[in-house]
Protein backbone atom coordinates (compact mmCIF):
# COMPACT_ATOMS: atom_id res chain seq x y z
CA UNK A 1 61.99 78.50 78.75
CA UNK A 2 58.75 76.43 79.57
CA UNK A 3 58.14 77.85 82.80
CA UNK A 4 58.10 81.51 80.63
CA UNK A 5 55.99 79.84 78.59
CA UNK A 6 53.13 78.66 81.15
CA UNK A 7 53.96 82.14 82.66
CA UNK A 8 52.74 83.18 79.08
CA UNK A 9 49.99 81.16 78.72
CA UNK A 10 48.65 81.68 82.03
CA UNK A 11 48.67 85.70 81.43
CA UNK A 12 46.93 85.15 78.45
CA UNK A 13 44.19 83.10 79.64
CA UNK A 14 43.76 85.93 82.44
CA UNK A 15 43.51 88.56 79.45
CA UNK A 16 40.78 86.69 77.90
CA UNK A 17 38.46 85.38 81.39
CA UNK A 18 39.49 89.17 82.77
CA UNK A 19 36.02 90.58 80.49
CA UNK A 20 33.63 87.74 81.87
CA UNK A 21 34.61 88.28 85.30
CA UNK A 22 31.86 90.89 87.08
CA UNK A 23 32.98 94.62 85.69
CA UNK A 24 32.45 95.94 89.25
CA UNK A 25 34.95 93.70 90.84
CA UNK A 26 37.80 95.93 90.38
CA UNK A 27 39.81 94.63 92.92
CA UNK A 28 39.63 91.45 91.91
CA UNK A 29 40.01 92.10 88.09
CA UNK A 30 43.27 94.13 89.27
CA UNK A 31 44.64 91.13 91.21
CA UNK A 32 43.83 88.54 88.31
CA UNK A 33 46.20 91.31 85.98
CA UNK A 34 48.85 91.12 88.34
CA UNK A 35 49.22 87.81 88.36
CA UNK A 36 49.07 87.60 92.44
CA UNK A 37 45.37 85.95 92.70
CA UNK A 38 45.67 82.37 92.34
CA UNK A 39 43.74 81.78 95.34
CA UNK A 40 41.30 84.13 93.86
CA UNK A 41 38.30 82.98 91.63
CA UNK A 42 39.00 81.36 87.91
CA UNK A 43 37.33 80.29 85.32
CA UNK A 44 38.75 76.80 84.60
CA UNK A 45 37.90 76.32 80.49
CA UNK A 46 36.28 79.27 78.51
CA UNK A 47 32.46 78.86 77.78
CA UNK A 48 29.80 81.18 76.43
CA UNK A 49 27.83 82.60 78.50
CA UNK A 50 30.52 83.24 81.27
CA UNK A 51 30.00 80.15 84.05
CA UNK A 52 28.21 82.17 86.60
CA UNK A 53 25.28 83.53 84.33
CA UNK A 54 21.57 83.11 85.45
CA UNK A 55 22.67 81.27 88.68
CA UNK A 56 19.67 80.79 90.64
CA UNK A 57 20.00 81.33 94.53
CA UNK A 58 15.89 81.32 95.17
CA UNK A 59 15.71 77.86 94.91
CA UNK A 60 18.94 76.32 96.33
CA UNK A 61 19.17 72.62 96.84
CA UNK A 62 19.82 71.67 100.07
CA UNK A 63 18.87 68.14 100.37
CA UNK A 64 21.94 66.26 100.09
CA UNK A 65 25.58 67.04 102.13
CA UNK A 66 26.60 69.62 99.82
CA UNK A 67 24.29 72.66 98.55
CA UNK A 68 23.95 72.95 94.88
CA UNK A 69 22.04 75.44 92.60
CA UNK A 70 21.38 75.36 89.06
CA UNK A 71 22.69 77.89 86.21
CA UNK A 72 22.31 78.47 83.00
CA UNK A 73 21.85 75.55 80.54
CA UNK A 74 21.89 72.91 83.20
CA UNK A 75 25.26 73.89 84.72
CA UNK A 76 25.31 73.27 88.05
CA UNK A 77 26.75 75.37 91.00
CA UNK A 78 28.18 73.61 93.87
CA UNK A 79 27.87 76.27 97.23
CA UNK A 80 29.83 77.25 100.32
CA UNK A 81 26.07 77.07 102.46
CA UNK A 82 26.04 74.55 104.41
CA UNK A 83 22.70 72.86 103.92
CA UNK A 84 21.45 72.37 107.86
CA UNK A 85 21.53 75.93 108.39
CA UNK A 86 19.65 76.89 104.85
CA UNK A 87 17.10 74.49 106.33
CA UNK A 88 17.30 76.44 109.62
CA UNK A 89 16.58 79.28 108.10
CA UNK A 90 14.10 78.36 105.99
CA UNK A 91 11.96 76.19 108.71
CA UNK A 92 12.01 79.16 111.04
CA UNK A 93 10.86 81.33 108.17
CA UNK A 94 8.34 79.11 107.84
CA UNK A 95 7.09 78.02 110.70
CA UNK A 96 6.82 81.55 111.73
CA UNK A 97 4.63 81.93 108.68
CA UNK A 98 6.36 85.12 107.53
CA UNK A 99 4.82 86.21 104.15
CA UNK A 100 8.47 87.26 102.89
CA UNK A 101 11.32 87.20 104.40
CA UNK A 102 15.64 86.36 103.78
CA UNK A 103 18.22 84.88 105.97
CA UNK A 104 21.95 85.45 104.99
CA UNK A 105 24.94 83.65 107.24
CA UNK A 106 28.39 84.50 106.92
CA UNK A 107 31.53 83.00 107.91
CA UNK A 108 33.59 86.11 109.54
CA UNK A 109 37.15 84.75 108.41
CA UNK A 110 36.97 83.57 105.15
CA UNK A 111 33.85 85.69 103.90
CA UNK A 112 32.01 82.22 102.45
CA UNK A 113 28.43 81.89 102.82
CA UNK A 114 26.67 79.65 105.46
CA UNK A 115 23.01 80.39 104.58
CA UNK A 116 21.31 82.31 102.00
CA UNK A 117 18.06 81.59 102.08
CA UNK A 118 15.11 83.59 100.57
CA UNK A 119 11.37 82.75 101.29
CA UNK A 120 7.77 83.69 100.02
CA UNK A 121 4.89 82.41 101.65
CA UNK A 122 2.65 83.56 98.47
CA UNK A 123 3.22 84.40 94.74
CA UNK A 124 6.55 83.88 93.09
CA UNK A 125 9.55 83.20 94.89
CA UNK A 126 12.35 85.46 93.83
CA UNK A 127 16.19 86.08 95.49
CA UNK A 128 15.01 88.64 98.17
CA UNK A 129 18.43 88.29 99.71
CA UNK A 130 19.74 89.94 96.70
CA UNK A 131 17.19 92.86 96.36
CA UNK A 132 17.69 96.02 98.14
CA UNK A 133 13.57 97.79 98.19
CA UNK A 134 13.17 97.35 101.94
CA UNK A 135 14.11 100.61 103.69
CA UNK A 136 17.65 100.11 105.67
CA UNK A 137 15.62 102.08 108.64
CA UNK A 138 17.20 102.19 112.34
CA UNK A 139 20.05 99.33 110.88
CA UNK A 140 21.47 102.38 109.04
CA UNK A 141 22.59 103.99 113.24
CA UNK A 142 25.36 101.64 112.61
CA UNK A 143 26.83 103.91 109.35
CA UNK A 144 25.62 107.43 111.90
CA UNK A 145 27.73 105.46 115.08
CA UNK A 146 30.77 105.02 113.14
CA UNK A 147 30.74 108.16 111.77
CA UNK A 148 30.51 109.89 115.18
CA UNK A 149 33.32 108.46 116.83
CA UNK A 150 35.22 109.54 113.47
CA UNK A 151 34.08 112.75 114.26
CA UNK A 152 35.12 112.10 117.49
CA UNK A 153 32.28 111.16 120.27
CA UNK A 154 32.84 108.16 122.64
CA UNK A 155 30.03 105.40 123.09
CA UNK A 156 29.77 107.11 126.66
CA UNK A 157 28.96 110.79 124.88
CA UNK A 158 25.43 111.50 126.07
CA UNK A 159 22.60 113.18 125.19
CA UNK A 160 19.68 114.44 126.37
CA UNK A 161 16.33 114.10 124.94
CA UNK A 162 12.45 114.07 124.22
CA UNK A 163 10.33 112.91 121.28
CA UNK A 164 10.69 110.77 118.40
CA UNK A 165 9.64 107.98 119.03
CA UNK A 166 7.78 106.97 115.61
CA UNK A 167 9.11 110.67 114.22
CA UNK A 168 10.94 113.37 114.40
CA UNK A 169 9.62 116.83 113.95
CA UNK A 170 11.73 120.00 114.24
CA UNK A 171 10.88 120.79 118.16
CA UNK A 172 12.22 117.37 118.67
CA UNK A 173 15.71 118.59 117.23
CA UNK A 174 15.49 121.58 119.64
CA UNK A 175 17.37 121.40 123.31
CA UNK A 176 15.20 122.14 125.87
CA UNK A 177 16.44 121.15 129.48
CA UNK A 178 12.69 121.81 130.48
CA UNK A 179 11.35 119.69 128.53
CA UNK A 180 14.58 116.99 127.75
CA UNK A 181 13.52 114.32 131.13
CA UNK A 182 15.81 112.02 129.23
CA UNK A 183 19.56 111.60 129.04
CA UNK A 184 21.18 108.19 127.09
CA UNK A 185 24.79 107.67 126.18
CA UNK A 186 25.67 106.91 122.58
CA UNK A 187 26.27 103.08 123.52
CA UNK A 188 21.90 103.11 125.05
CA UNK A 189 20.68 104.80 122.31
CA UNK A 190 22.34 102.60 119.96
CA UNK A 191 20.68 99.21 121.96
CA UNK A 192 17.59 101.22 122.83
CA UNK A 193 17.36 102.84 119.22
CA UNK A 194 16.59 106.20 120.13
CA UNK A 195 16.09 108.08 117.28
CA UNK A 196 16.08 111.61 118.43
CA UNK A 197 19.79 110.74 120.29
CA UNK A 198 21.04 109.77 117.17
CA UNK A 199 19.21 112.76 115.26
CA UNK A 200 20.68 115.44 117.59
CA UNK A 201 24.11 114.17 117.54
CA UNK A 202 24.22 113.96 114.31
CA UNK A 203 23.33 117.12 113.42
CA UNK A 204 25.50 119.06 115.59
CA UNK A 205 28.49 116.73 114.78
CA UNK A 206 28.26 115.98 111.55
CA UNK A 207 28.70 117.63 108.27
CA UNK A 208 26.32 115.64 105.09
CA UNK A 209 29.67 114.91 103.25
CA UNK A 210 31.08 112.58 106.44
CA UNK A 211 27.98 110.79 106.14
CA UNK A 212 27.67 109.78 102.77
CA UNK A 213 31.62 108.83 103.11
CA UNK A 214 31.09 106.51 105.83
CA UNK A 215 27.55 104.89 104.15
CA UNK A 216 29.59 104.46 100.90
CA UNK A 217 32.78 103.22 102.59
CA UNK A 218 30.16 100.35 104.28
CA UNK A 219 28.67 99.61 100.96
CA UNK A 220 25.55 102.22 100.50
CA UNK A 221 25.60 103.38 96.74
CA UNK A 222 28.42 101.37 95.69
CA UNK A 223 28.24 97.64 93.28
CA UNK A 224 29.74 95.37 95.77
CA UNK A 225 31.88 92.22 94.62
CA UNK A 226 30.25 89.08 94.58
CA UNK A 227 29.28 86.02 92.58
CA UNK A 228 25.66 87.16 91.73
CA UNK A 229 24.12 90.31 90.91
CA UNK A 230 22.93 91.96 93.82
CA UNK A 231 21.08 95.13 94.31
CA UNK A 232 22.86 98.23 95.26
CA UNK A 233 21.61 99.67 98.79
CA UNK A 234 20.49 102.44 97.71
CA UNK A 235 21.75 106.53 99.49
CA UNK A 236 19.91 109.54 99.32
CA UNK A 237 21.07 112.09 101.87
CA UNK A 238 18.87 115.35 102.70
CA UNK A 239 20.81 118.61 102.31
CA UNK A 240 18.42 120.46 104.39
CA UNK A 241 19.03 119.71 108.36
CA UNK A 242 15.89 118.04 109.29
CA UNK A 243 15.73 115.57 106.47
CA UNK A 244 19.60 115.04 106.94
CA UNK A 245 19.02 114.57 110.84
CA UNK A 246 15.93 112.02 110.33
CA UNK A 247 18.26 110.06 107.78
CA UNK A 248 20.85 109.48 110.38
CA UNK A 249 18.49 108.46 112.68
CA UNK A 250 17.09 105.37 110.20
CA UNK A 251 13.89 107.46 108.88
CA UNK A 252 14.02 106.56 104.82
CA UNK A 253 16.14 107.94 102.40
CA UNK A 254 17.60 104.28 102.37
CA UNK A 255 17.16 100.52 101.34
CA UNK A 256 19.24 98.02 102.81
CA UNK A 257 19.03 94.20 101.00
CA UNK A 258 19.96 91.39 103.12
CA UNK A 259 23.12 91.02 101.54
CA UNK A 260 24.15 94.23 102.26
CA UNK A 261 23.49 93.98 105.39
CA UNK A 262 25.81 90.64 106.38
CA UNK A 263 28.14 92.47 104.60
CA UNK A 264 27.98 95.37 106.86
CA UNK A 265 28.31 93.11 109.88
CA UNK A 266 30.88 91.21 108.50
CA UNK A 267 32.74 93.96 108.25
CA UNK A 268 32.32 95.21 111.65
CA UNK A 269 33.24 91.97 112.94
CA UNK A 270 36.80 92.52 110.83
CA UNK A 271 37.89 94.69 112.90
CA UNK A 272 36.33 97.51 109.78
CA UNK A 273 37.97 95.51 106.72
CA UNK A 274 35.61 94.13 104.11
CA UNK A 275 36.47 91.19 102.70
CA UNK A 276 35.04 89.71 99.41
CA UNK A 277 32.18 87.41 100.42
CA UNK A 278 31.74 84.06 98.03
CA UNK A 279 28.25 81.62 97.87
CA UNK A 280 30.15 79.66 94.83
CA UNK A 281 32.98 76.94 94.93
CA UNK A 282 33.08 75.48 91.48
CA UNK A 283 30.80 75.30 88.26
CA UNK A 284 29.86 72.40 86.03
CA UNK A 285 28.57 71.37 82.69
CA UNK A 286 28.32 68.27 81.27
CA UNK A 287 31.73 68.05 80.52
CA UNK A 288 33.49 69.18 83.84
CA UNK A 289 34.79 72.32 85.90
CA UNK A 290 34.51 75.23 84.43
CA UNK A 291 34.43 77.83 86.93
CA UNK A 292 36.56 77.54 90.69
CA UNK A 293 35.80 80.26 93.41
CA UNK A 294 38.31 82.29 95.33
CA UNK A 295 39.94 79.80 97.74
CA UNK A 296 41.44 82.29 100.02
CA UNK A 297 40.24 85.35 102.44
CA UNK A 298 40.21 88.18 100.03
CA UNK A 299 40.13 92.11 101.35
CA UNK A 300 38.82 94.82 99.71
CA UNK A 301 38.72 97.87 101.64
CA UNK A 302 39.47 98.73 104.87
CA UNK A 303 35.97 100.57 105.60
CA UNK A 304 36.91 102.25 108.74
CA UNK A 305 39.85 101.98 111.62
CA UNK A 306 40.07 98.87 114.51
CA UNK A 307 39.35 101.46 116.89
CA UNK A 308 36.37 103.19 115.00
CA UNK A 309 34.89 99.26 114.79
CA UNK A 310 35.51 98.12 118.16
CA UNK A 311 33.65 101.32 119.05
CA UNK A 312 30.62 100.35 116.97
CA UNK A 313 30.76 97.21 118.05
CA UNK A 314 30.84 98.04 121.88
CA UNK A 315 27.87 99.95 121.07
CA UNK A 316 26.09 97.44 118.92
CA UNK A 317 26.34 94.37 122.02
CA UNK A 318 24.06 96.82 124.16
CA UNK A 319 20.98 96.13 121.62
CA UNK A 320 21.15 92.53 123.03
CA UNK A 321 22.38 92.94 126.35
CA UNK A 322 20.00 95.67 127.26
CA UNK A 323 17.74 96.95 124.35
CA UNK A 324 15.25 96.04 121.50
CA UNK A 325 16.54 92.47 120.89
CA UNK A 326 16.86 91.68 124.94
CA UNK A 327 13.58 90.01 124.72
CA UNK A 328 14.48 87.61 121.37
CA UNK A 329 17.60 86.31 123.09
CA UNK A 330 16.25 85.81 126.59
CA UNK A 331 14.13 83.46 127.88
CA UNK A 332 11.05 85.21 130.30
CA UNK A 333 13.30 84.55 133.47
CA UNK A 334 16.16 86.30 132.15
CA UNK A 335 17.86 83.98 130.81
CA UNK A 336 20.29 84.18 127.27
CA UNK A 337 19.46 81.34 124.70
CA UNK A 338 23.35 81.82 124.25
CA UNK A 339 25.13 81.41 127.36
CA UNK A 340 28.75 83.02 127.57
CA UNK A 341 28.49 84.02 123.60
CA UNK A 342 27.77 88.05 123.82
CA UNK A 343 26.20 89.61 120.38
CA UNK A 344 26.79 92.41 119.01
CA UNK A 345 23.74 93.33 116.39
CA UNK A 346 21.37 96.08 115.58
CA UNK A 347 17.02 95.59 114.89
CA UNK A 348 15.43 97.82 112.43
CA UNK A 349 11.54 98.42 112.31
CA UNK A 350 10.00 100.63 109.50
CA UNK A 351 6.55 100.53 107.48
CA UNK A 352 6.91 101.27 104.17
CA UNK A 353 5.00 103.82 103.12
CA UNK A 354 2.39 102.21 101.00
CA UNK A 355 -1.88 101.46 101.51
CA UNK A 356 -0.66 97.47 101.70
CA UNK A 357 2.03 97.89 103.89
CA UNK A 358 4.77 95.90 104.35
CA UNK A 359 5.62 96.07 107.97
CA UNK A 360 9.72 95.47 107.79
CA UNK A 361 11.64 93.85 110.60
CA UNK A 362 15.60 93.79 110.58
CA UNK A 363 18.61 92.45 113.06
CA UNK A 364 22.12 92.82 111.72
CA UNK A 365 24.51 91.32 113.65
CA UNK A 366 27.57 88.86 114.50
CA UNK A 367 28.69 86.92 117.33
CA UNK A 368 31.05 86.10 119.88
CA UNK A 369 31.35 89.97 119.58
CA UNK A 370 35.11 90.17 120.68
CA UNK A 371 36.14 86.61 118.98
CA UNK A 372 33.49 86.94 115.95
CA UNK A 373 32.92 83.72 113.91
CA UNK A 374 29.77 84.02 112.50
CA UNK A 375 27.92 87.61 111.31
CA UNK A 376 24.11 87.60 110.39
CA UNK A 377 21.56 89.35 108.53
CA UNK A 378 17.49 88.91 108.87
CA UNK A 379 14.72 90.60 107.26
CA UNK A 380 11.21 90.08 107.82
CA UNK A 381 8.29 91.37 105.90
CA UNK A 382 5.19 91.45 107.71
CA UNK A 383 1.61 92.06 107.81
CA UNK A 384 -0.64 93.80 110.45
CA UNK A 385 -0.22 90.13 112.10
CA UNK A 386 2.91 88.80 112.93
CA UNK A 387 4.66 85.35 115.14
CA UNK A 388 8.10 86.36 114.38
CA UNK A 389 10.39 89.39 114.17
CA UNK A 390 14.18 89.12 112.25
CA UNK A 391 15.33 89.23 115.77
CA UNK A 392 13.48 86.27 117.07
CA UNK A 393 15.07 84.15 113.79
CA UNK A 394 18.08 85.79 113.71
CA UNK A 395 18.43 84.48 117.76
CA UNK A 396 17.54 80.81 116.88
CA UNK A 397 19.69 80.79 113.37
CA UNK A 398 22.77 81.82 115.80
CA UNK A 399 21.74 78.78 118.71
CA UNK A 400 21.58 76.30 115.99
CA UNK A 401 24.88 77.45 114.75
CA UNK A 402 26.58 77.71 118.33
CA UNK A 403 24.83 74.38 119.06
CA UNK A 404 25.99 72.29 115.85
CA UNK A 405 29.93 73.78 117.30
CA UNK A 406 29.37 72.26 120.19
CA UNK A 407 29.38 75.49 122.68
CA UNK A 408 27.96 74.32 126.13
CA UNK A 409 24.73 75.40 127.37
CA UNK A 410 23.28 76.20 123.58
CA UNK A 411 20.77 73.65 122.48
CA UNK A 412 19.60 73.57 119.21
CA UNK A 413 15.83 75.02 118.68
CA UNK A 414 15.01 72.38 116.15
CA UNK A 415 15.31 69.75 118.82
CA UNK A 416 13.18 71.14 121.02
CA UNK A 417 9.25 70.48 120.90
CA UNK A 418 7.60 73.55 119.35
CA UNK A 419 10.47 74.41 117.23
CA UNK A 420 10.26 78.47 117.38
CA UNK A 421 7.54 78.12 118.84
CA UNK A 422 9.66 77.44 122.53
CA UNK A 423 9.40 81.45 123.35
């Protein structure tokens, strides 16, 4: 009779926390009315406002051995980042004098956050790894990739191709063996970021309905469970065939917030099954717990098949073996900053189209590719005048990780003279 009871009491506890848990988190809320989430998160004594209102992630505390940040009325948040690398991340931010700019590190298995770490060189400092304005730009090939090999192209389907460089115009979209000098397979223009590649293929293979599927199955559109608020990536795809063929390719029409995008990676790296990520272990007030975070690896969706994401991913380690990040993670003779760990990640460049800029950087990405631990997302806003890209941090975030594990022949960057300055 008292185990019905507790049984009782337990449900009804779950009845009452079920309305202050985040209204998006559906699979969650459905777990917690089942009864099967006790590794999920729980609110440990009822307070008003629910535990995890007006938790501020801008200005974590990282000083001591366990991250903190502070909530409303004085609570305090203890964190799953792990303060060296949210000093990493800020210090290269820094250092690189980056006028705004966000760092978020995930851990691939259990979906807890190793860095989240927002900076602002001027002005106000506010969560930019929460806020989804920066235009998603060439980061978004990943959603076109995966979405061609649904439709059924191979990373070794190639394409021929001329133009579009910084645009592409109509002619571009046209096949003209006279004029096409240039063949890539999916897998180079992926590393290489070839816009018009992506632009043709998509247009001949794709219908605007697949599209949005796959973007919203990744994230694009959609409220995505977590502890915070964060923004929603935001999805507008063309009808007409140029604008829809320029969206695939990464050419607006999308915002991508740094959350988002460890998310995407993250769920790459799964093998295409999202999994809840969590920044929060427990809340306090003055008079003890109040709120616990999820405990266990929880999965949401599965976003797209194994195959489909081994695919992408085959496709994504070419951007560091052989395309636009090659330089970040190789030293001038060649050389990898991460010896016998291969990356699989994707840069994105765009200017937003304003008189004062900024000039966006991305690199979205996780590593070892085929035995992922770790996934990572970088933006960078700069100026006309830049030191760093997101690929150049992204590269030394993922050597101080690999070098605080221990992996041979990855040194930490911080324990070198010159810091990020080394390149």
């Amino acid at each position: 009779m008292r185990q019905w009871i507790a049984i009782g009491a337990a449900v009804g506890l779950v009845a009452v926390t079920l309305p202050l848990l985040r209204g998006q988190d559906e699979k969650l809320s459905a777990l917690l009315s089942k009864g099967e989430a006790a590794d999920g998160p729980q609110i440990t004594r009822l307070v008003t406002p629910p535990p995890l209102t007006a938790l501020d992630l801008s200005r974590i505390d990282d000083r001591g051995e366990v991250a903190t940040a502070q909530a409303h009325g004085g609570r305090s948040a203890e964190l799953t980042v792990t303060p060296k690398y949210q000093r990493a991340a800020m210090g290269f931010m820094r250092s690189g004098r980056v006028p705004e700019g966000a760092v978020v590190m995930t851990d691939i298995r259990t979906g807890d956050v190793l860095a989240w770490a927002s900076y602002v060189d001027e002005g106000k400092l506010h969560d930019i790894a929460s806020e989804a304005t920066a235009p998603s730009a060439s980061v978004f090939k990943v959603v076109t990739g995966a979405a061609l090999i649904e439709a059924g192209l191979t990373p070794s389907t190639k394409q021929c191709y001329s133009g579009g460089e910084h645009s592409i115009r109509a002619a571009d979209m046209v096949d003209n063996k006279r004029r096409d000098k240039y063949c890539a397979t999916l897998t180079q223009a992926m590393g290489r970021s070839i816009n018009t590649v992506f632009a043709r293929l998509a247009a001949k293979n794709l219908e605007r309905s697949k599209l949005i599927d796959m973007a919203e199955r990744l994230g694009w559109g959609k409220d995505i469970p977590f502890d915070t608020p964060v923004a929603t990536s935001h999805l507008n795809i063309p009808e007409d065939e140029l604008g829809f063929a320029r969206t695939a390719a990464g050419f607006w029409n999308t915002t991508l917030s740094p959350f988002q995008g460890a998310n995407l990676a993250t769920t790459v790296a799964n093998g295409g099954e999202m999994i809840r990520l969590r920044v929060v272990k427990s809340v306090k007030d003055e008079s003890g717990e109040i709120y616990r975070g999820s405990m266990g690896r929880q999965v949401l969706n599965r976003a797209m098949s194994e195959e489909t994401a081994q695919a992408v991913t085959s496709m994504m380690e070419d951007t560091v073996d052989n395309g636009t990040s090659y330089r970040s993670f190789h030293d001038k003779s060649g050389r990898p900053y991460l010896p016998g760990i291969r990356v699989a990640g994707k840069t994105g460049t765009l200017t937003k189209p304003t008189p004062e800029g900024p000039f966006y950087t991305w690199f979205v990405g996780f590593a070892p590719s085929r035995k992922p631990e770790v996934a990572i997302s970088v933006l960078v806003a700069n100026g006309a005048k830049w030191r760093v890209k997101a690929t150049n941090v992204a590269c030394d975030m993922l050597r101080v990780y690999f070098a605080d594990k221990g992996v041979p022949g990855v040194s930490n960057p911080n324990e070198r003279v010159g810091s990020t300055a080394q390149r």
